[in-house]
C-alpha atoms as a PDB file:
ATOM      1  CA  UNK A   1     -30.310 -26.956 -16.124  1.00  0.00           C
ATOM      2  CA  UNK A   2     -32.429 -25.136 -18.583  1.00  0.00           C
ATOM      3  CA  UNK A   3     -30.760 -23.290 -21.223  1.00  0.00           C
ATOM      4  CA  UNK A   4     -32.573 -20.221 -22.724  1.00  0.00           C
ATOM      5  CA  UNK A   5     -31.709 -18.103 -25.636  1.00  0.00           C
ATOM      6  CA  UNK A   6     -34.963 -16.352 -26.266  1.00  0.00           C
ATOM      7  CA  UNK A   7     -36.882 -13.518 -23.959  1.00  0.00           C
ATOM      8  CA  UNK A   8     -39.952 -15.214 -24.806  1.00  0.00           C
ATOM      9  CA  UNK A   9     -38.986 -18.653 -22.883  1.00  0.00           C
ATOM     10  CA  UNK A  10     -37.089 -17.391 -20.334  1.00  0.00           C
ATOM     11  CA  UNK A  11     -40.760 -15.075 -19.747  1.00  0.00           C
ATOM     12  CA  UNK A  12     -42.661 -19.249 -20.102  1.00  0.00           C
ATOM     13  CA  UNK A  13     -40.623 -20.619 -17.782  1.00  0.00           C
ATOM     14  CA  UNK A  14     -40.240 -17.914 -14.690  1.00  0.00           C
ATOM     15  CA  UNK A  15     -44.046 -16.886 -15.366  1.00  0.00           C
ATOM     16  CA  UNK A  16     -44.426 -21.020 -14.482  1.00  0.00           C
ATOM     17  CA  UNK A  17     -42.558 -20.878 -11.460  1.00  0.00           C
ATOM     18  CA  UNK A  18     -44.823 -17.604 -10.537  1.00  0.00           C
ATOM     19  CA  UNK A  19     -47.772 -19.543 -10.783  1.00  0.00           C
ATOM     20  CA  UNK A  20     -46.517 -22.238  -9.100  1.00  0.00           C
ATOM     21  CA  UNK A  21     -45.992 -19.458  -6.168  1.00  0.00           C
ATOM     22  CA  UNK A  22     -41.684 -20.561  -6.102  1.00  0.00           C
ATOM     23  CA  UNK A  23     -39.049 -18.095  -5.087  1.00  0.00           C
ATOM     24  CA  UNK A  24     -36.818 -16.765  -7.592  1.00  0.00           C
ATOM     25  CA  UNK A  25     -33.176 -15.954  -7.116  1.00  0.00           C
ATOM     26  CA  UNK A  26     -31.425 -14.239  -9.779  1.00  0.00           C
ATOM     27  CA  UNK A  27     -27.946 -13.973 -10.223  1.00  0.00           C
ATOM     28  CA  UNK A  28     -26.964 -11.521 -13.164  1.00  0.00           C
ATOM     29  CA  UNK A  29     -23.226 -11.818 -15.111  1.00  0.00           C
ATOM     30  CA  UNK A  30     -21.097 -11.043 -17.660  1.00  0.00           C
ATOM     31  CA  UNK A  31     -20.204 -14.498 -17.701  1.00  0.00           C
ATOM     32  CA  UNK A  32     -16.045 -15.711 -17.926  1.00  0.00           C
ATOM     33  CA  UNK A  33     -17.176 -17.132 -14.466  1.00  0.00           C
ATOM     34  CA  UNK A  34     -15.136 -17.805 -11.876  1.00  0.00           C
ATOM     35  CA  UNK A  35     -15.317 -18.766  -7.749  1.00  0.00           C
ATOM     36  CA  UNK A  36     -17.193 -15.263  -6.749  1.00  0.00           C
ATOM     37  CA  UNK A  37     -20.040 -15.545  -9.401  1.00  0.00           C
ATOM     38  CA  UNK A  38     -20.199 -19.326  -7.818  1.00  0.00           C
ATOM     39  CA  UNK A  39     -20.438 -17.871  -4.295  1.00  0.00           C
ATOM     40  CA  UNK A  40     -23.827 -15.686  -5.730  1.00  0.00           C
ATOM     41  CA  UNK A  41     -25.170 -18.978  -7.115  1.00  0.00           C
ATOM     42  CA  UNK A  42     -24.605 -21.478  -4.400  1.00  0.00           C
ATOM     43  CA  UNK A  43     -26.485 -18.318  -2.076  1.00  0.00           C
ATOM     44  CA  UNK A  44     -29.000 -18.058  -4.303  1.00  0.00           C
ATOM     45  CA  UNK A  45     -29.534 -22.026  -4.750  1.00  0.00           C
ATOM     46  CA  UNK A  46     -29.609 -21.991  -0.841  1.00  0.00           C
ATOM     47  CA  UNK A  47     -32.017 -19.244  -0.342  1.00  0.00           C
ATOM     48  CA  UNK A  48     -34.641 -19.577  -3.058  1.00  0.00           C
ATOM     49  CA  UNK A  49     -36.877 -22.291  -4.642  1.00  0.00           C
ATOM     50  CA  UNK A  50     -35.292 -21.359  -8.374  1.00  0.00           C
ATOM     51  CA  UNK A  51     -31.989 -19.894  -9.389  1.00  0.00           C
ATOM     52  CA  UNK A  52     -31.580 -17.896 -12.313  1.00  0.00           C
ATOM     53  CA  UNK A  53     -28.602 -16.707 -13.676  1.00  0.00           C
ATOM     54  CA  UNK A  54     -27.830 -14.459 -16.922  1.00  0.00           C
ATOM     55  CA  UNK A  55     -24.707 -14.472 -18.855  1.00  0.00           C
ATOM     56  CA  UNK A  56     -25.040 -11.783 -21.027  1.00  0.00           C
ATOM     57  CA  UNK A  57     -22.080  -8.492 -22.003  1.00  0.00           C
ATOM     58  CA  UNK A  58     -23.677  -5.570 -22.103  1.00  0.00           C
ATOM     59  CA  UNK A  59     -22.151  -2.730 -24.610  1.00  0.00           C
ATOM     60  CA  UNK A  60     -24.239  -0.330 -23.360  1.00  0.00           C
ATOM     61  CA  UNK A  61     -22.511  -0.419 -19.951  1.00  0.00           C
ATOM     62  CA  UNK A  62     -18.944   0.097 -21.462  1.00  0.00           C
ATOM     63  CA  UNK A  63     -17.731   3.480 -22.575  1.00  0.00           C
ATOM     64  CA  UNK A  64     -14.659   1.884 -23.912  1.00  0.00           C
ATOM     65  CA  UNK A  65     -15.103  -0.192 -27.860  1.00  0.00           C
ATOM     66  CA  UNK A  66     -11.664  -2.144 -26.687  1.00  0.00           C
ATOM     67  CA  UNK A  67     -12.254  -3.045 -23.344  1.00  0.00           C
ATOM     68  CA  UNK A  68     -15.955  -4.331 -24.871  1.00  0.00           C
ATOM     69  CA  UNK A  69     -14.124  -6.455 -27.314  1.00  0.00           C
ATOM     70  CA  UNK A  70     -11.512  -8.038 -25.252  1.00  0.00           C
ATOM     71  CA  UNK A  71     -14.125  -8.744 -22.503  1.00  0.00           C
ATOM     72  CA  UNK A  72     -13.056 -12.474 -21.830  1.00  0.00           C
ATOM     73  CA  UNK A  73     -16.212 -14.353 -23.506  1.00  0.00           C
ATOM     74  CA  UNK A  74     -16.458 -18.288 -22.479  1.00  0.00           C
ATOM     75  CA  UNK A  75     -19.855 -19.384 -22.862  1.00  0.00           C
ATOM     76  CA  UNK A  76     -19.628 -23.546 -22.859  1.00  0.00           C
ATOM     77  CA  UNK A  77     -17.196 -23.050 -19.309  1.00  0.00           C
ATOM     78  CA  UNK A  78     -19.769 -20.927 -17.883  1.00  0.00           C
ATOM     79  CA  UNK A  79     -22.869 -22.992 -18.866  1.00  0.00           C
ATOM     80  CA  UNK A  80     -20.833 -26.114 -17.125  1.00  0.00           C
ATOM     81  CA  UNK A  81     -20.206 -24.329 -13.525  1.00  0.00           C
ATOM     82  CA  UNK A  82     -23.735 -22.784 -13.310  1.00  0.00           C
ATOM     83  CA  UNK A  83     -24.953 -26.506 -13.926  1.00  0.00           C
ATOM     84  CA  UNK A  84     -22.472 -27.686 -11.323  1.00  0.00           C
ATOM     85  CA  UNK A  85     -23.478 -25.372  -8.903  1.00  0.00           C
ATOM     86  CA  UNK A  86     -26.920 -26.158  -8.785  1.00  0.00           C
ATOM     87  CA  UNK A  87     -28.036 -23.114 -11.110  1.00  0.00           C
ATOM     88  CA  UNK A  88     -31.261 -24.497 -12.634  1.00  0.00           C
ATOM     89  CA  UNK A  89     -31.782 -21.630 -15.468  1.00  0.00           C
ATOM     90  CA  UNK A  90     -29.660 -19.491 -17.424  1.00  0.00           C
ATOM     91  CA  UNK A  91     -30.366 -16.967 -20.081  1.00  0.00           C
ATOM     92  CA  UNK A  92     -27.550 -16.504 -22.411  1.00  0.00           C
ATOM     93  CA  UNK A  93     -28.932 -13.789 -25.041  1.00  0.00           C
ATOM     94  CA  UNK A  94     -27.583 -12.424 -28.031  1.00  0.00           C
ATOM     95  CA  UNK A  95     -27.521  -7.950 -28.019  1.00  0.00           C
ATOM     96  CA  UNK A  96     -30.240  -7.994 -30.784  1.00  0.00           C
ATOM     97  CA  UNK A  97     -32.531 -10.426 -28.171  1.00  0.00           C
ATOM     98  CA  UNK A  98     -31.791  -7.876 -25.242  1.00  0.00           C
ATOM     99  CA  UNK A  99     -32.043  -4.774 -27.545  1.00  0.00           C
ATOM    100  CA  UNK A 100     -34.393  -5.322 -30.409  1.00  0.00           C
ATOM    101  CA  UNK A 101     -34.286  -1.239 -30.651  1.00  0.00           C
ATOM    102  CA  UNK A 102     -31.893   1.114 -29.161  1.00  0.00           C
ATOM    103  CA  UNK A 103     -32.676   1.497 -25.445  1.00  0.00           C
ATOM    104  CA  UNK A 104     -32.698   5.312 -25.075  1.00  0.00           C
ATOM    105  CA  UNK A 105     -33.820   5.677 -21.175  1.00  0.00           C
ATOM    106  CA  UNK A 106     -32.333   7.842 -19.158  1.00  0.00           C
ATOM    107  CA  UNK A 107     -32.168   7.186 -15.703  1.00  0.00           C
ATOM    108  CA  UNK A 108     -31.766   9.657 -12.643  1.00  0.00           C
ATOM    109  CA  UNK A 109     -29.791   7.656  -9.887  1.00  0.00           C
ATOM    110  CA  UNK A 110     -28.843  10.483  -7.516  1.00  0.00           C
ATOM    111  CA  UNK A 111     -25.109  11.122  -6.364  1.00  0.00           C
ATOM    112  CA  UNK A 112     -24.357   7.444  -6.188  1.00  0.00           C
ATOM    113  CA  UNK A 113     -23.740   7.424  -9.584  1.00  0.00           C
ATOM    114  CA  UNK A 114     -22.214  10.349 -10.515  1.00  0.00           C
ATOM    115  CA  UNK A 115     -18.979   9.686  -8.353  1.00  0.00           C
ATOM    116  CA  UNK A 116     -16.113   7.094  -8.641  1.00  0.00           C
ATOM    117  CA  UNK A 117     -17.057   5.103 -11.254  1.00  0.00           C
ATOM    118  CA  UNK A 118     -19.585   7.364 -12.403  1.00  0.00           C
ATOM    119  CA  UNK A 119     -17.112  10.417 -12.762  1.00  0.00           C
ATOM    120  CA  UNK A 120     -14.705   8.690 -14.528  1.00  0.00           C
ATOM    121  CA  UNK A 121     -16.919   6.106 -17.186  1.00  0.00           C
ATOM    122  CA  UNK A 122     -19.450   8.413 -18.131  1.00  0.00           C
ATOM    123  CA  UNK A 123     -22.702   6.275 -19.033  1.00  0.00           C
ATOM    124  CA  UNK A 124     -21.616   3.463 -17.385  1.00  0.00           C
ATOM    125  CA  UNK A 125     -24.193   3.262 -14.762  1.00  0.00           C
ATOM    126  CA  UNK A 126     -26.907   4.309 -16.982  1.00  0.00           C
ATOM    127  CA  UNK A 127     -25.884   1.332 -19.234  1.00  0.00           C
ATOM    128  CA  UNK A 128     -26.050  -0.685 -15.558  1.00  0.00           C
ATOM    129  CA  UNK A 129     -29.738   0.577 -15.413  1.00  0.00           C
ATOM    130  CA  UNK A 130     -30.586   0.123 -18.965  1.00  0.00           C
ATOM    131  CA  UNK A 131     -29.534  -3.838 -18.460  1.00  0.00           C
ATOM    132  CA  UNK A 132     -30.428  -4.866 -15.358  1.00  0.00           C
ATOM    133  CA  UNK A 133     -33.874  -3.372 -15.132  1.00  0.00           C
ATOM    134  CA  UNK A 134     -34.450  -4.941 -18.284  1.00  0.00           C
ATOM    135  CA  UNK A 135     -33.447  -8.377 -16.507  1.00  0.00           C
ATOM    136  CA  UNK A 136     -35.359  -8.013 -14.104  1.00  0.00           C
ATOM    137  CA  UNK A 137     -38.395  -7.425 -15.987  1.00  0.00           C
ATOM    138  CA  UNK A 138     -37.719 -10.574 -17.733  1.00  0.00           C
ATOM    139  CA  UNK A 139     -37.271 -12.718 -14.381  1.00  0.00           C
ATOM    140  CA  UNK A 140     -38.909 -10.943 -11.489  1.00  0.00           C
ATOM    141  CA  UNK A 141     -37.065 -12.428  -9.404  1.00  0.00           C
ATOM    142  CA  UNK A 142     -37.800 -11.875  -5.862  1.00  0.00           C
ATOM    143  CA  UNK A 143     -34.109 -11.809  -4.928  1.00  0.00           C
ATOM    144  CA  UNK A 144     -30.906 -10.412  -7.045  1.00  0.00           C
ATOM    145  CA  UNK A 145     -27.665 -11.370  -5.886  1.00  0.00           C
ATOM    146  CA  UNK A 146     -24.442  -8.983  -6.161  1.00  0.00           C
ATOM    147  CA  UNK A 147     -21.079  -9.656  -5.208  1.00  0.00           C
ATOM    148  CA  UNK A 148     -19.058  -6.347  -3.088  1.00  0.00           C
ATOM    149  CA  UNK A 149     -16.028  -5.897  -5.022  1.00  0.00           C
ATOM    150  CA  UNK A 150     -18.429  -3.598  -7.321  1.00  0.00           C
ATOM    151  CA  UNK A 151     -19.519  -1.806  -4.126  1.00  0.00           C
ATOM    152  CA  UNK A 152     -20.871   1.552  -5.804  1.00  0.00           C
ATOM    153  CA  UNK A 153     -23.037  -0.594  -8.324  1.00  0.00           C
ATOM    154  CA  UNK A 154     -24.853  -2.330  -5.812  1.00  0.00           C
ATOM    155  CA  UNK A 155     -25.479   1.171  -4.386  1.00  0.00           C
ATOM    156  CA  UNK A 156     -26.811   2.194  -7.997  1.00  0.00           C
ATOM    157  CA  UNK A 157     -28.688  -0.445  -8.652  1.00  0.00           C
ATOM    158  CA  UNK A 158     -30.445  -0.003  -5.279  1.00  0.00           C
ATOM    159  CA  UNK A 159     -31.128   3.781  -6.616  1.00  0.00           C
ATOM    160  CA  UNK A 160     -32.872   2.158  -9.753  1.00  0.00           C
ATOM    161  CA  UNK A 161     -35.147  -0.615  -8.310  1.00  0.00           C
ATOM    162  CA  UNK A 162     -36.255   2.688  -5.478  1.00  0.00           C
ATOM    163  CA  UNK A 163     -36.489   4.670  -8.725  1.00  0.00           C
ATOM    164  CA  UNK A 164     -38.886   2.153 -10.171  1.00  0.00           C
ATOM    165  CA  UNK A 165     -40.538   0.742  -7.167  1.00  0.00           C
ATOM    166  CA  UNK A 166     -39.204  -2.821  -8.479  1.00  0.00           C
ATOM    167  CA  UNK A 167     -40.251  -5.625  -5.898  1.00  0.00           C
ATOM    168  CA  UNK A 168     -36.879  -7.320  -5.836  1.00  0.00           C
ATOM    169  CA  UNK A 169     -34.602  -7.534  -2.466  1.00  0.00           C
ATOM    170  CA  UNK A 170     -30.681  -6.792  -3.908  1.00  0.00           C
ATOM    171  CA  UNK A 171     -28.614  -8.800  -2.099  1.00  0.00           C
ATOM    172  CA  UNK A 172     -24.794  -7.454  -1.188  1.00  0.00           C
ATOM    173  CA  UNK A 173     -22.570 -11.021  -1.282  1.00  0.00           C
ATOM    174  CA  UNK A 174     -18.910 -10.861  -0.058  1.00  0.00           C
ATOM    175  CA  UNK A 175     -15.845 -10.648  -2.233  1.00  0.00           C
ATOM    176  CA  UNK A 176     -14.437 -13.794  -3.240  1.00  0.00           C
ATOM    177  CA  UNK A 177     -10.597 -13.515  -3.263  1.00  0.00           C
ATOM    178  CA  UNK A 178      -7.585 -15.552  -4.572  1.00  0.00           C
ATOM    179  CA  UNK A 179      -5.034 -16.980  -1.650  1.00  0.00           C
ATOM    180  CA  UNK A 180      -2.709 -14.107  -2.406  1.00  0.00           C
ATOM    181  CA  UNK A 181      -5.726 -11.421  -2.083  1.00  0.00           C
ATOM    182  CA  UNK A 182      -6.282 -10.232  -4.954  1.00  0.00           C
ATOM    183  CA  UNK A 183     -10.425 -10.088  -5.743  1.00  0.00           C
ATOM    184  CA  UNK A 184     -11.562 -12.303  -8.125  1.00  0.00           C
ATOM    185  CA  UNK A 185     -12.615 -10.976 -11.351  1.00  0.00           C
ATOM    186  CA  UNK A 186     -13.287 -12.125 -14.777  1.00  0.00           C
ATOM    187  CA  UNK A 187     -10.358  -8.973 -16.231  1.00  0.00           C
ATOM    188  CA  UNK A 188      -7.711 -11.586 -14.086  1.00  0.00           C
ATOM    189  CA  UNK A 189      -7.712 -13.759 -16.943  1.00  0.00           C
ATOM    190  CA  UNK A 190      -6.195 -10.915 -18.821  1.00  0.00           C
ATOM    191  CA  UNK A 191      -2.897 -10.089 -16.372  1.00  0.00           C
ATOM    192  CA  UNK A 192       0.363 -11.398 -17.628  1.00  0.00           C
ATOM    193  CA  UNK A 193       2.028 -13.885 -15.327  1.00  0.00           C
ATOM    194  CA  UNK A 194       4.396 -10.442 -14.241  1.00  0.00           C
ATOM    195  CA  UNK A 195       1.007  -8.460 -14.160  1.00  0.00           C
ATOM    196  CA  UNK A 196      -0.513 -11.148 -11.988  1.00  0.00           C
ATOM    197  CA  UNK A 197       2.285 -11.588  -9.634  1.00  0.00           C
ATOM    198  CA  UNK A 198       2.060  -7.900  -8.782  1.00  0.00           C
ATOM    199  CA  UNK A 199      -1.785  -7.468  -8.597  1.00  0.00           C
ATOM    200  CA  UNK A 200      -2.247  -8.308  -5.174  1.00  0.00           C
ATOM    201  CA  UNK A 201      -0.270  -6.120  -3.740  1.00  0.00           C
ATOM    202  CA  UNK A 202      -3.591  -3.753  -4.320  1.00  0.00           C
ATOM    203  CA  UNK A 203      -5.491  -5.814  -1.643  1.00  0.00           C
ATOM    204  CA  UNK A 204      -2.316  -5.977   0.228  1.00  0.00           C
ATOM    205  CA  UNK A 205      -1.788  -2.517   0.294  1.00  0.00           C
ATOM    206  CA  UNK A 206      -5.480  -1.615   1.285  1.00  0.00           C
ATOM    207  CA  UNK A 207      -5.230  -3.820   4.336  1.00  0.00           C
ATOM    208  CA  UNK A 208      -2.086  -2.570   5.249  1.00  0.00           C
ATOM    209  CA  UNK A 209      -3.682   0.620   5.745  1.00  0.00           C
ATOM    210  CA  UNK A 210      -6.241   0.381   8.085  1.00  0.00           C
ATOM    211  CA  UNK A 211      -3.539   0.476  10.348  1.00  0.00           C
ATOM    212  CA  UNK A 212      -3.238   4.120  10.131  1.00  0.00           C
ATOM    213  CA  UNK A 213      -6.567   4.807  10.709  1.00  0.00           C
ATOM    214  CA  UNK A 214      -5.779   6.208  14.543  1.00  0.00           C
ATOM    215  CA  UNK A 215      -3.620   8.254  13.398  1.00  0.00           C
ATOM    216  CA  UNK A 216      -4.167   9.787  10.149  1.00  0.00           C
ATOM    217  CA  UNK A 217      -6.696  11.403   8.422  1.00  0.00           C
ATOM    218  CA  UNK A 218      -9.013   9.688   5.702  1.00  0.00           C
ATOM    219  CA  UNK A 219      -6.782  12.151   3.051  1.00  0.00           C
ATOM    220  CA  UNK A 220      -3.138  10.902   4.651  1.00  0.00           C
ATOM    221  CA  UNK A 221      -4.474   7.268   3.914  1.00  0.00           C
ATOM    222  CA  UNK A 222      -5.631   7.743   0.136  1.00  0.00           C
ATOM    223  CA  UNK A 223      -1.951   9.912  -0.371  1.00  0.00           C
ATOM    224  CA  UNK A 224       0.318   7.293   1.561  1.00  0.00           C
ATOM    225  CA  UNK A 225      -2.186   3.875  -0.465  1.00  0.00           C
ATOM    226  CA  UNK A 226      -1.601   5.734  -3.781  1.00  0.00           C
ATOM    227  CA  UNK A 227       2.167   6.382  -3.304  1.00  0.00           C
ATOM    228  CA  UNK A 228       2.633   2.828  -1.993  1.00  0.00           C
ATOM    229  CA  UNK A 229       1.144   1.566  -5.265  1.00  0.00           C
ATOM    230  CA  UNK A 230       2.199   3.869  -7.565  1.00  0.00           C
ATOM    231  CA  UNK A 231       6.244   3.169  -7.019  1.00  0.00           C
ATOM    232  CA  UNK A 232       5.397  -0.594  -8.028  1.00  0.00           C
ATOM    233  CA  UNK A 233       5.469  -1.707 -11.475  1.00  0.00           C
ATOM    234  CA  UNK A 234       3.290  -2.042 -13.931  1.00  0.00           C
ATOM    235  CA  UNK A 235       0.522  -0.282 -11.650  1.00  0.00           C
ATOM    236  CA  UNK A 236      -1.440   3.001 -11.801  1.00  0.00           C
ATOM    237  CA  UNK A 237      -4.085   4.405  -9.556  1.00  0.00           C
ATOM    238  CA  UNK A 238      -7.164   5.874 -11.044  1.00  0.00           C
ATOM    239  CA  UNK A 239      -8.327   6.758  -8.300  1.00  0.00           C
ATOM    240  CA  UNK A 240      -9.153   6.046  -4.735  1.00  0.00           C
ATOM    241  CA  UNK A 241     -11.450   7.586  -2.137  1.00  0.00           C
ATOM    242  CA  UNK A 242     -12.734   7.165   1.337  1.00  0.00           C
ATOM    243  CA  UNK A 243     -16.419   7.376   1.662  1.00  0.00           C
ATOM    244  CA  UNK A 244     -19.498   6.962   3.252  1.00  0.00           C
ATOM    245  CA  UNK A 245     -20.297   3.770   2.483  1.00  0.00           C
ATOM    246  CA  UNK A 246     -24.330   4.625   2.549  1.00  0.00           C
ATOM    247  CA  UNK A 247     -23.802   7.741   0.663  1.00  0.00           C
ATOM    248  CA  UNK A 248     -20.620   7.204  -1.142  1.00  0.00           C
ATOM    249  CA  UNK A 249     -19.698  10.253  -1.023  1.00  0.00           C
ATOM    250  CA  UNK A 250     -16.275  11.246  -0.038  1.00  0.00           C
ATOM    251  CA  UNK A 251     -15.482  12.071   4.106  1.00  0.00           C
ATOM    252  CA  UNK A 252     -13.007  14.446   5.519  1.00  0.00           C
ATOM    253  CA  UNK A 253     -13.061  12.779   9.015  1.00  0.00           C
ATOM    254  CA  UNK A 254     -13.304   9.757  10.052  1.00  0.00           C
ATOM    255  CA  UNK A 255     -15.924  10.513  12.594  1.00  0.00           C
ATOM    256  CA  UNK A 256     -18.033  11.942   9.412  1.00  0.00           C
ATOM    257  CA  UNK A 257     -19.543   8.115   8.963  1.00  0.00           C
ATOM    258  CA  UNK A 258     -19.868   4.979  10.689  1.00  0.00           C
ATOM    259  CA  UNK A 259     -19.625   3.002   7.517  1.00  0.00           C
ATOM    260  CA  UNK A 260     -16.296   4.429   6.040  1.00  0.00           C
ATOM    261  CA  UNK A 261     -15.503   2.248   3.140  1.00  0.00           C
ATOM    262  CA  UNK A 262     -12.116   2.718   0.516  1.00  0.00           C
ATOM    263  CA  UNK A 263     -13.057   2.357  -3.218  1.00  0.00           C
ATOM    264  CA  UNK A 264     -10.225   1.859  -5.759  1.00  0.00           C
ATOM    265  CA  UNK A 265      -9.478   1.787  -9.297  1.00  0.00           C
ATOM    266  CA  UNK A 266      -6.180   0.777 -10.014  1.00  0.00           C
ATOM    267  CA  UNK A 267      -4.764  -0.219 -14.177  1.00  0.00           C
ATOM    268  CA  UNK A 268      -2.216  -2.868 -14.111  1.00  0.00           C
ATOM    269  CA  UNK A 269      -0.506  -2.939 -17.515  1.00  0.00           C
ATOM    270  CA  UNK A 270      -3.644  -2.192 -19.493  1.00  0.00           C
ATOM    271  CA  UNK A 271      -6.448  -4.178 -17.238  1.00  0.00           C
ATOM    272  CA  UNK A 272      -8.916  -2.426 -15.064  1.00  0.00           C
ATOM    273  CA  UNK A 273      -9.262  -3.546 -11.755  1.00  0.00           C
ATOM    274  CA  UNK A 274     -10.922  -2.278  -8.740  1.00  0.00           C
ATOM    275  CA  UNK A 275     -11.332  -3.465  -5.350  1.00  0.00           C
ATOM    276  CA  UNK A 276     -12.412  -1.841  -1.803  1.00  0.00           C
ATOM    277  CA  UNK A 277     -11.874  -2.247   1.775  1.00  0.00           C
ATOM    278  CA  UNK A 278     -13.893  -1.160   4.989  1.00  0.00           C
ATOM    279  CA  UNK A 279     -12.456   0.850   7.655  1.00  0.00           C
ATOM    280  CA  UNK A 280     -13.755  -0.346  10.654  1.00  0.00           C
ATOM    281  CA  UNK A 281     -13.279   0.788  14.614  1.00  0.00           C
END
């Protein structure tokens, strides 16, 4: 596996492949990898002539200085599973490769962004934008790979390659869970063992109610999921909606959508975690 530090070879080496008329499959992270980043490479390796991956943290996406600096960072581990998995590039910059100047764009994403996640990070989806179109100038890839459990960014990032008529195909990836439910994430690594015992009662929970989808409105279900999680400890919902899953925008009814989908955002102790469920007929 090829190792790049440098824009300028990871430009040599994909512009090589181009010419060589291979299929690119990119798979972009924050790196502290872990079995659902896997999933995107092994799908990637299976589907393309080249994987690339990028392990890279962004600061412009976070509108938080301490949850930037105790984003878990473990380059060697990552470089190891990429290689294992059959990854056969990765581009592991430093922020003054990625932004020799401040990136100042401003990007208009439509609703999808300005809900959810949107409403309550300010400039994190811009920062999204900033990032990954930059990426994906670097690679062209023909194919970028996204796991679910960040459902509205795939939606956003499908506003920005529309936005800038980018010939890439994003493809959606299911979430990768633990035994006990809970979706993987690289913010696990932070839970306490307490924390940790109690986190997957958040996928749990979400399961549980799709069961009163006959009788209950989309509102009853976000009440009784938040009161279900917030008498447990250590947990606290940020929020959680039921949308339309094209639109994301929140229903009233269930008969609003055919594609209602739950979106969560639930602290437990001080770590972030979201996670999402569809409500299907």
């Amino acid at each position: 596996m090829e190792i790049f530090n440098s824009v300028a070879a990871l430009k040599s080496f994909v512009s090589e492949a181009h010419a060589d008329g291979k299929t690119i499959g990119f798979v972009p992270t924050m790196g502290a990898l872990h079995r659902g980043h896997i999933s995107l490479i092994e799908r990637a390796v299976a589907e393309c002539d080249l994987c690339v991956a990028s392990v890279f943290v962004n600061p412009t996406q976070f509108n938080d200085s301490r949850d930037l600096a105790c984003y878990p960072r473990t380059p060697e581990a990552d470089a190891a599973m990429l290689s294992a998995a059959g990854c056969h590039a990765v581009f592991m910059p430093t922020v003054e490769e990625v932004y020799p100047e401040p990136d100042t764009r401003t990007f208009d994403l439509g609703s999808v962004a300005e809900v959810m996640e949107g409403k309550h990070r300010p400039g994190h989806f811009n920062g999204v934008a900033q990032v990954v179109s930059k990426l994906f100038e670097m690679v062209e890839p023909h194919k970028a790979y996204f796991g679910e459990k960040d459902f509205q960014q795939i939606a956003v990032i499908r506003s920005m390659v529309r936005l800038l008529s980018l010939p890439v195909e994003i493809v959606a990836c299911p979430i990768i869970r633990e035994e006990d439910g809970l979706a993987l994430s690289s913010r696990n690594a932070r839970l306490s063992k307490e924390e940790r015992s109690i986190a997957p009662a958040i996928s749990r929970i979400l399961k549980q109610s799709r069961e009163l989808r006959p009788a209950h409105t989309p509102e009853m279900v976000i009440q009784w999921v938040t009161r279900e999680l917030s008498a447990l400890p250590h947990l606290r919902v940020e929020y959680f909606e039921i949308v339309d899953g094209h639109t994301l925008q929140s229903i009233c009814n269930w008969e609003d959508t055919d594609y209602a989908v739950g979106c969560i955002t639930v602290f437990c102790g001080e770590v972030r975690l979201i996670d999402n469920i569809k409500y299907e007929d």
